[in-house]
Structure formats: structure tokens, C-alpha cells
N, C-alpha and C. Protein backbone atom coordinates (compact mmCIF):
# COMPACT_ATOMS: atom_id res chain seq x y z
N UNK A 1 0.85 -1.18 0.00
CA UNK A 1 0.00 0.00 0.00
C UNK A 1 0.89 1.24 0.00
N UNK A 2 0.22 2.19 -0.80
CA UNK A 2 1.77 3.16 -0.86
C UNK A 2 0.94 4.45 -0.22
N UNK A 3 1.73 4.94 1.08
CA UNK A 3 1.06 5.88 1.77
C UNK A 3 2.38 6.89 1.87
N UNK A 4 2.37 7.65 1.00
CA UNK A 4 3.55 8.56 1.18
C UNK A 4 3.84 9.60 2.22
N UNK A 5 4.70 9.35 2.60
CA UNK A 5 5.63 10.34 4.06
C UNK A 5 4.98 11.94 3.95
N UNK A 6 5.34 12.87 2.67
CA UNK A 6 4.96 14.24 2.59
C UNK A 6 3.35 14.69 3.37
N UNK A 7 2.56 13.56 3.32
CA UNK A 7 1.12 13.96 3.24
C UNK A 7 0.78 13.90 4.45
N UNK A 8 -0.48 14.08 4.21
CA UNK A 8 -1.55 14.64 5.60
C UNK A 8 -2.74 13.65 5.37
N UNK A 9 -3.25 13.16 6.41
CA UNK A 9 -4.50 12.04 6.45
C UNK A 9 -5.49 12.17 7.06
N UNK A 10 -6.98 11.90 6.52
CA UNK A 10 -7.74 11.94 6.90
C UNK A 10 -8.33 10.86 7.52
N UNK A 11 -9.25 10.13 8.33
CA UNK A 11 -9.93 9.18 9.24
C UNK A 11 -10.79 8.55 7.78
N UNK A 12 -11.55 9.53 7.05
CA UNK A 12 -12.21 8.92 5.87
C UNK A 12 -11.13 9.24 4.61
N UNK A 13 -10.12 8.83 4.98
CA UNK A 13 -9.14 8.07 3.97
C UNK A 13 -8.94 9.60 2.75
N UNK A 14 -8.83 10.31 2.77
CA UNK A 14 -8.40 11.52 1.78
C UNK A 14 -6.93 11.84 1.99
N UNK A 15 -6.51 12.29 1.43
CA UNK A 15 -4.48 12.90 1.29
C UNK A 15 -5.22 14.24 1.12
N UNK A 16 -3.95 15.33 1.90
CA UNK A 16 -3.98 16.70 1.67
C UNK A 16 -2.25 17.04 1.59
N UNK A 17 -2.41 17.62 0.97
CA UNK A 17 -0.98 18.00 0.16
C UNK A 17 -0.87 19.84 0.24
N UNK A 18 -0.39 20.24 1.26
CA UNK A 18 -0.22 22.09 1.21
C UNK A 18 1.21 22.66 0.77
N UNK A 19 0.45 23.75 -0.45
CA UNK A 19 0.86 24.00 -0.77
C UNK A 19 0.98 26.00 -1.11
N UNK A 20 1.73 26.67 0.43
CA UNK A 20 1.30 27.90 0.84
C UNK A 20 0.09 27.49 1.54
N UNK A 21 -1.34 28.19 0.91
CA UNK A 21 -2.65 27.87 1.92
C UNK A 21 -3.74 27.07 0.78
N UNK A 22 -3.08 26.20 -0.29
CA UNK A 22 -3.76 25.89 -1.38
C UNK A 22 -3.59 24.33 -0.57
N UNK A 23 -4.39 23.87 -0.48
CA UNK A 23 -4.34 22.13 -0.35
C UNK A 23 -5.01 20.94 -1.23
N UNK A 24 -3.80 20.63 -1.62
CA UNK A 24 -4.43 19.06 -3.10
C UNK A 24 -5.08 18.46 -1.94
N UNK A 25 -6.46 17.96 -2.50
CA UNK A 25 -6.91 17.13 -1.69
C UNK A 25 -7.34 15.75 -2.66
N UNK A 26 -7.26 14.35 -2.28
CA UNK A 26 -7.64 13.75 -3.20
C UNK A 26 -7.90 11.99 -2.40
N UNK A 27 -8.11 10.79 -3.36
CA UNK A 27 -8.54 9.92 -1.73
C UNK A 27 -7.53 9.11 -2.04
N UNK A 28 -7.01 8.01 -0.79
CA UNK A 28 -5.69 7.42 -0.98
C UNK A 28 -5.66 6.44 -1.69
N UNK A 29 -4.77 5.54 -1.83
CA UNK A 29 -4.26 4.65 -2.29
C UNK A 29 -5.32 3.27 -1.79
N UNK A 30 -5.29 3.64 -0.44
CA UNK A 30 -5.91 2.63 -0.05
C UNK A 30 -7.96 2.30 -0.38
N UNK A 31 -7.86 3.62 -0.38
CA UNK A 31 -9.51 4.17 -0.58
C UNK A 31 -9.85 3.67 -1.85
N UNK A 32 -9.13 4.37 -2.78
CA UNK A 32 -9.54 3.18 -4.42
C UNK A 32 -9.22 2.06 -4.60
N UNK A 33 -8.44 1.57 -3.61
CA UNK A 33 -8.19 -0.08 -3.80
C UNK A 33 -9.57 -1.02 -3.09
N UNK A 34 -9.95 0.33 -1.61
CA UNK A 34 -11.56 -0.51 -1.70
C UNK A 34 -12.56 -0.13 -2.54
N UNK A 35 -12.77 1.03 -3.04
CA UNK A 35 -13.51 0.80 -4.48
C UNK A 35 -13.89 0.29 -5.54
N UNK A 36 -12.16 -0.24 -6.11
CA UNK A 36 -12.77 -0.64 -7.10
C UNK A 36 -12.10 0.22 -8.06
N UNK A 37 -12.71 -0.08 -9.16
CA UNK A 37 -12.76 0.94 -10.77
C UNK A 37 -13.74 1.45 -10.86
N UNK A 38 -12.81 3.06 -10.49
CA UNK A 38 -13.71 4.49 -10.80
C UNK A 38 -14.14 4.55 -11.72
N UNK A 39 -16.00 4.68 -12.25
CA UNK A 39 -15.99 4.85 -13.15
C UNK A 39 -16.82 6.39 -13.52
N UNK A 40 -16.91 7.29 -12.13
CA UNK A 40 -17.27 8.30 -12.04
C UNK A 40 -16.90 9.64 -11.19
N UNK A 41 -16.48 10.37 -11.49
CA UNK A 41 -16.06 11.58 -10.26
C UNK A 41 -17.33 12.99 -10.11
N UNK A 42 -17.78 13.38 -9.38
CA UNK A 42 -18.71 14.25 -9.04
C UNK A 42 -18.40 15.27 -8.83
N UNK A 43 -17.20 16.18 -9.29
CA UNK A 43 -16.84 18.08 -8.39
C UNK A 43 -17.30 18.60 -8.33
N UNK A 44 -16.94 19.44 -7.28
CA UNK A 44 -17.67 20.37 -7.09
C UNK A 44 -17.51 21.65 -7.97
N UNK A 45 -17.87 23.00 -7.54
CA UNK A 45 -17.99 23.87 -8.39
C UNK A 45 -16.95 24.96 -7.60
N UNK A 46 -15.87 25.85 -8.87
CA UNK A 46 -15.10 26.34 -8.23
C UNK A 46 -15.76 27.43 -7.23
N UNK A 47 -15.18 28.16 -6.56
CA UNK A 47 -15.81 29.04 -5.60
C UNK A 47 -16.26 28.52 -4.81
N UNK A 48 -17.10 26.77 -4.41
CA UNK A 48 -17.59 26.74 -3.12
C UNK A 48 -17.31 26.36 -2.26
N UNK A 49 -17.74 26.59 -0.74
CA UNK A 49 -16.75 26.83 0.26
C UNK A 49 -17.68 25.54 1.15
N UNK A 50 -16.61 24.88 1.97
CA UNK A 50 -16.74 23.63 2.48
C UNK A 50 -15.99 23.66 4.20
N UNK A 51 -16.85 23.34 4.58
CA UNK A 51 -16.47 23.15 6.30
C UNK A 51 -15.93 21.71 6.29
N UNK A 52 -14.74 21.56 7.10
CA UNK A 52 -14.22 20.14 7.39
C UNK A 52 -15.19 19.28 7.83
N UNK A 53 -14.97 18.23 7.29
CA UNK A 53 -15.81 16.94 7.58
C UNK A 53 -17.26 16.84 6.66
N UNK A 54 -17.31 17.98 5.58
CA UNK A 54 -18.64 18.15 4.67
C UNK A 54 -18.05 17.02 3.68
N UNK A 55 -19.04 16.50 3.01
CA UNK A 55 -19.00 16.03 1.48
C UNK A 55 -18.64 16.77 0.15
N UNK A 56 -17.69 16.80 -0.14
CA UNK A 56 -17.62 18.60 -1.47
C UNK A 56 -17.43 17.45 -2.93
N UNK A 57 -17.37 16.22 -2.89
CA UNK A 57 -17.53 14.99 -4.26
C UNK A 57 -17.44 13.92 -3.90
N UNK A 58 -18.27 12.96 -5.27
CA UNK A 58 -18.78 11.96 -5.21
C UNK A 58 -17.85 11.19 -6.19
N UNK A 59 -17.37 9.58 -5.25
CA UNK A 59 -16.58 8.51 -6.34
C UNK A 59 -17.37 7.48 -6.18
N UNK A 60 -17.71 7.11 -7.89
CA UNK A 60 -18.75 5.95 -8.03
C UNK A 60 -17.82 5.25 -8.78
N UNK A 61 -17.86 4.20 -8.24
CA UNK A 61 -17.00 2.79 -8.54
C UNK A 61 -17.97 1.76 -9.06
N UNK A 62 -17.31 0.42 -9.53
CA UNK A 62 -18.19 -0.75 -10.27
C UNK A 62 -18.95 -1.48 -8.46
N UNK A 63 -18.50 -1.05 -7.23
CA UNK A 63 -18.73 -1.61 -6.20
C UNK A 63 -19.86 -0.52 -5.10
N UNK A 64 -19.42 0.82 -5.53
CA UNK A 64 -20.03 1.58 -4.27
C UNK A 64 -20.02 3.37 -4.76
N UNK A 65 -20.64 3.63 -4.13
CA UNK A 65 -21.05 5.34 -4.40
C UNK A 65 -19.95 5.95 -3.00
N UNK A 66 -19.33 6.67 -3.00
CA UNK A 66 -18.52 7.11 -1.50
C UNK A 66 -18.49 8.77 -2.25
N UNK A 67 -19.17 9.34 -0.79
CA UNK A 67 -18.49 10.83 -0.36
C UNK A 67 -17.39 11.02 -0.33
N UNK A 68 -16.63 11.74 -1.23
CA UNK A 68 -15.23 12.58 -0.47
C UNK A 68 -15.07 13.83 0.45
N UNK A 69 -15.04 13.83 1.64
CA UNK A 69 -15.22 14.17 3.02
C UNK A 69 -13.90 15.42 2.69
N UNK A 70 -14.36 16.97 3.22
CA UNK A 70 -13.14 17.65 3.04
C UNK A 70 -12.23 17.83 4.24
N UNK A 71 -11.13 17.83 4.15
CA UNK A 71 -10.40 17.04 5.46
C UNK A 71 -10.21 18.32 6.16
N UNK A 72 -10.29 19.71 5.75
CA UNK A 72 -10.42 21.62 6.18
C UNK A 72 -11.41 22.16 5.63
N UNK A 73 -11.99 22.58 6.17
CA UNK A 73 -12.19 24.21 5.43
C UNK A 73 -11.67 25.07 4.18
N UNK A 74 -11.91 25.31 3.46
CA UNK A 74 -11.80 25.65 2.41
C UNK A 74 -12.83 26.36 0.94
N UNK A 75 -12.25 26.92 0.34
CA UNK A 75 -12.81 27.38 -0.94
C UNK A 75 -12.87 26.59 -2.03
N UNK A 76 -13.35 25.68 -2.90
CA UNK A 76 -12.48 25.21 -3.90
C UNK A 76 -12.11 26.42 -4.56
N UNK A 77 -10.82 25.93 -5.23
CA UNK A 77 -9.96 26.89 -6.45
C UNK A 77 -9.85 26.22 -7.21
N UNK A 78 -9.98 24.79 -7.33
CA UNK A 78 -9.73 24.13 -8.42
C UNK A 78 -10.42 22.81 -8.68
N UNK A 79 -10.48 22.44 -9.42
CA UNK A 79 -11.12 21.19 -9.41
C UNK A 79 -10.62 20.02 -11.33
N UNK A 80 -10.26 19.06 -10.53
CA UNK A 80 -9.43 18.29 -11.56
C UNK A 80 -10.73 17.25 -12.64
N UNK A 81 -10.97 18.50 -13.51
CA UNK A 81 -11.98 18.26 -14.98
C UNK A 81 -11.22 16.89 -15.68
N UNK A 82 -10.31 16.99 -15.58
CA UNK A 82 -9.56 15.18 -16.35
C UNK A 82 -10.54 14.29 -15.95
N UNK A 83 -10.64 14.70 -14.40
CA UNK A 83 -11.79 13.11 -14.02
C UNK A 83 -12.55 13.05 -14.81
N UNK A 84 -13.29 13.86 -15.25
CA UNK A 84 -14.74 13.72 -15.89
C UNK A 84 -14.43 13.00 -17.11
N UNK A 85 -13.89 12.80 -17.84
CA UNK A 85 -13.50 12.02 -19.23
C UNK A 85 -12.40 10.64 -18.86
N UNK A 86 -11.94 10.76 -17.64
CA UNK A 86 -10.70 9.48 -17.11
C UNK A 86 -11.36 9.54 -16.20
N UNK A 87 -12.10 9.43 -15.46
CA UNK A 87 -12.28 8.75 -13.75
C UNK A 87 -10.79 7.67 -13.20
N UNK A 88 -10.71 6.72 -14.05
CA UNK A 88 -9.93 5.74 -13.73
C UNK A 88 -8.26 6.32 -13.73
N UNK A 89 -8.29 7.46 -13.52
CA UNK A 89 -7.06 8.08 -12.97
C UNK A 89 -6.90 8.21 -11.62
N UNK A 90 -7.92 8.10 -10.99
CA UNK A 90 -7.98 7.99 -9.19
C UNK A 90 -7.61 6.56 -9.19
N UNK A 91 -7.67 5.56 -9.79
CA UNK A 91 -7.40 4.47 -9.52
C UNK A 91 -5.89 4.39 -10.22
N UNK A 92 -5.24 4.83 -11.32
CA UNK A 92 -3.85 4.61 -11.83
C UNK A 92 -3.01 5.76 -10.69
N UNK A 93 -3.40 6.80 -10.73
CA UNK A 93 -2.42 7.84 -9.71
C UNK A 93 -2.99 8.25 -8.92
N UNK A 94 -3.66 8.09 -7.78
CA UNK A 94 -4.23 8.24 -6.88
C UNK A 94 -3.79 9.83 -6.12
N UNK A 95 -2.41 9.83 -5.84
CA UNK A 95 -1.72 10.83 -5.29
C UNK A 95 -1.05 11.48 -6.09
N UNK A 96 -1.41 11.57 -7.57
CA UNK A 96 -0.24 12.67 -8.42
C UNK A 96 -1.91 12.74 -9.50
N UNK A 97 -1.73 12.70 -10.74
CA UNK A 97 -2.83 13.37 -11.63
C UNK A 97 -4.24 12.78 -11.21
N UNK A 98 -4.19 11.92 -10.12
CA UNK A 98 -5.79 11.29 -10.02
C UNK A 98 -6.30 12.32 -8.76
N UNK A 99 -5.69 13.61 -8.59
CA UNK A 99 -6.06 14.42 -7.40
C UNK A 99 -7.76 14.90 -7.53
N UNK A 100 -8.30 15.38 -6.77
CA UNK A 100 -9.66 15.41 -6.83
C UNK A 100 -10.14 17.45 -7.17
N UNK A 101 -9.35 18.12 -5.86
CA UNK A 101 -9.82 19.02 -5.63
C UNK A 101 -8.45 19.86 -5.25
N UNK A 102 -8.58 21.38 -5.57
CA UNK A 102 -7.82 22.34 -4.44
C UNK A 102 -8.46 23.48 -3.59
N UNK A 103 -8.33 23.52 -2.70
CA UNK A 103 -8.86 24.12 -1.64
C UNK A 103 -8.07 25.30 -1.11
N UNK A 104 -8.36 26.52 -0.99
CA UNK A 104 -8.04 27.73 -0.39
C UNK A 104 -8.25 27.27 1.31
N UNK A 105 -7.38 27.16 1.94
CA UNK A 105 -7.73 26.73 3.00
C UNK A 105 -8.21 27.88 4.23
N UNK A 106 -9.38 28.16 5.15
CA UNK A 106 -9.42 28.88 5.65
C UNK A 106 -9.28 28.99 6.85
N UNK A 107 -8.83 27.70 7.36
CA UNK A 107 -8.13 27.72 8.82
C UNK A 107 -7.29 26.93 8.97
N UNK A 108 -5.71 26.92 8.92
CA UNK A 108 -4.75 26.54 8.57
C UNK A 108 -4.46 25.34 10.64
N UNK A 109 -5.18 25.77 11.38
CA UNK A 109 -4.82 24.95 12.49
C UNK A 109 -5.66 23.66 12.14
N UNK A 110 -6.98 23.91 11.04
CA UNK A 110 -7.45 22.50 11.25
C UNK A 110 -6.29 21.29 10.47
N UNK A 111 -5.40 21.94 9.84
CA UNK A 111 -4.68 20.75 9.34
C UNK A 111 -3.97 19.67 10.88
N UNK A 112 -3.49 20.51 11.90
CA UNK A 112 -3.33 19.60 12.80
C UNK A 112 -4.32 18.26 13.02
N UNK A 113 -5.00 18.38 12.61
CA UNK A 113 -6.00 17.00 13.33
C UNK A 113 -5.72 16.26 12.22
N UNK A 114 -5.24 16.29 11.15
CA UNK A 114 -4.66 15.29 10.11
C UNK A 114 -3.67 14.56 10.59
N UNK A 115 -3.70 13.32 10.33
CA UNK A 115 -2.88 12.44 10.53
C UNK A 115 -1.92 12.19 9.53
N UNK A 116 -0.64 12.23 10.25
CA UNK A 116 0.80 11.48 9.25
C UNK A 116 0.53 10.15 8.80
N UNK A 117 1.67 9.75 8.03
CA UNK A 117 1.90 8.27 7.47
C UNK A 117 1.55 7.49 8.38
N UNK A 118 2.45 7.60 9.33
CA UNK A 118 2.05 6.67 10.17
C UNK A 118 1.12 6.39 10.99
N UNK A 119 0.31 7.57 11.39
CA UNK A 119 -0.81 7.11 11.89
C UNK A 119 -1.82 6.65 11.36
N UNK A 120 -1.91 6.75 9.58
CA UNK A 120 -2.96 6.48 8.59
C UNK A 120 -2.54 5.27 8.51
N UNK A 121 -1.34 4.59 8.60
CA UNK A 121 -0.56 3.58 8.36
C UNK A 121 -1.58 2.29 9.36
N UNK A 122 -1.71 2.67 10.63
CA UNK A 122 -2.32 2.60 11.51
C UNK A 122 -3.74 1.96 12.03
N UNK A 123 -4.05 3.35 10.87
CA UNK A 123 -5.30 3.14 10.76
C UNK A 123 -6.06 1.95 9.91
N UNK A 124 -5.43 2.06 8.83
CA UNK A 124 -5.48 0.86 8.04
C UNK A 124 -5.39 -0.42 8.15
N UNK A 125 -4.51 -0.26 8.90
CA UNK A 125 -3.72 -1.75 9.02
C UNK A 125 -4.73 -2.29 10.21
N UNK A 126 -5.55 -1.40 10.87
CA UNK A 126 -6.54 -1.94 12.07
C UNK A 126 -7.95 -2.12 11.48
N UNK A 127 -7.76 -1.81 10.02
CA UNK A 127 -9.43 -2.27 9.38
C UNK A 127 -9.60 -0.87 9.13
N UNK A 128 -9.30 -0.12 8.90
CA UNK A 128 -10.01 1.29 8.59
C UNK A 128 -11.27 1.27 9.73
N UNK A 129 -12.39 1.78 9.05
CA UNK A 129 -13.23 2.36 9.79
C UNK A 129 -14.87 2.20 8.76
């Protein structure tokens, strides 16, 4: 399972990646491996603004419909339109072009409650949730 060192973790399985107060947000490695093959991504719309722990998109797989949970606060600024014609890029690069969303972040302490490698490491390895 490849859970890379740089990142930040969420409890419902998302990576956040900061960058200044912009954060890649997108779901892990492990999250599309319980999915399945993406065969749909849902974004949101740029400009809207999301309280941690909201739903801001939807990954529909050949197995299950799942919320992507926003791991801060934030604006979107961006949102990765590739999905819409590749979905199955969350499943080939999960953590590099299969990213979901970017987020203007608007409270930079909620990143503390993100978990490192190793505690996602952790988490996983105890059954997720």
C-alpha cells in the first residue's frame, strides 16, 4: 500500500498536500483499492466553500457510491476536470494526476488534526473504519 511520508490524512481516507494555503486534496491509495474501478467523479464547483468533515464529491466505482469528506475548510480553487472524461485516474495515480480538488484553505490549524503516514498507516492496518 503506498502511503507517502509528505502527506496529511484523513480518518475517511483523503491525502492533503499544502501548498502555501492551497491544499491538493484527493482519496488514498488505499480508498480506491476498496472501491474498485472508478468509473465516475462528481466536483464540485469552483468558488464553493466547504467546512471540514462536509461532502464537497462523489466517487462511483463498479462496487459503491462514497463521499469525499473535506479534510479543512476551504474554498475550492480548483477542481481536476480530467476526471470527468478518465475517472480511472484515481485508480492509476491516486496521489499525483488522479487528485480530486484544491482548496483555499481557511483555517490553517485544522490541518493539525490530520494524521501522518504513520498514523494512517495505523489506521489501516486496524481495518479502517
Amino acid at each position: 500500500m503506498n502511503i507517502p511520508k509528505e502527506l496529511k490524512y484523513s480518518k475517511d481516507h483523503e491525502w492533503v498536500k499544502l501548498e502555501g494555503n492551497i491544499a491538493t486534496i484527493g482519496i488514498t491509495d488505499f480508498a480506491q483499492s476498496q472501491l474498485g474501478d472508478v468509473v465516475f467523479v462528481e466536483l464540485p464547483e469552483i468558488g464553493a466553500e466547504f467546512s471540514a468533515g462536509e461532502g464537497f464529491a462523489v466517487v462511483e466505482s463498479v462496487k459503491a457510491v462514497s463521499d469525499v469528506y473535506a479534510p479543512v475548510a476551504g474554498t475550492v480553487t480548483e477542481a481536476n476536470t480530467t476526471l470527468a472524461d478518465a475517472p480511472e485516474v484515481v485508480n492509476q495515480d491516486p496521489y499525483g494526476e488522479g487528485w480530486i480538488v484544491k482548496l483555499e484553505v481557511a483555517d490553517e490549524s485544522e490541518l493539525g488534526e490530520l494524521m501522518d503516514s504513520d498514523a494512517y498507516e495505523q489506521l489501516i492496518g486496524e481495518g479502517g473504519h
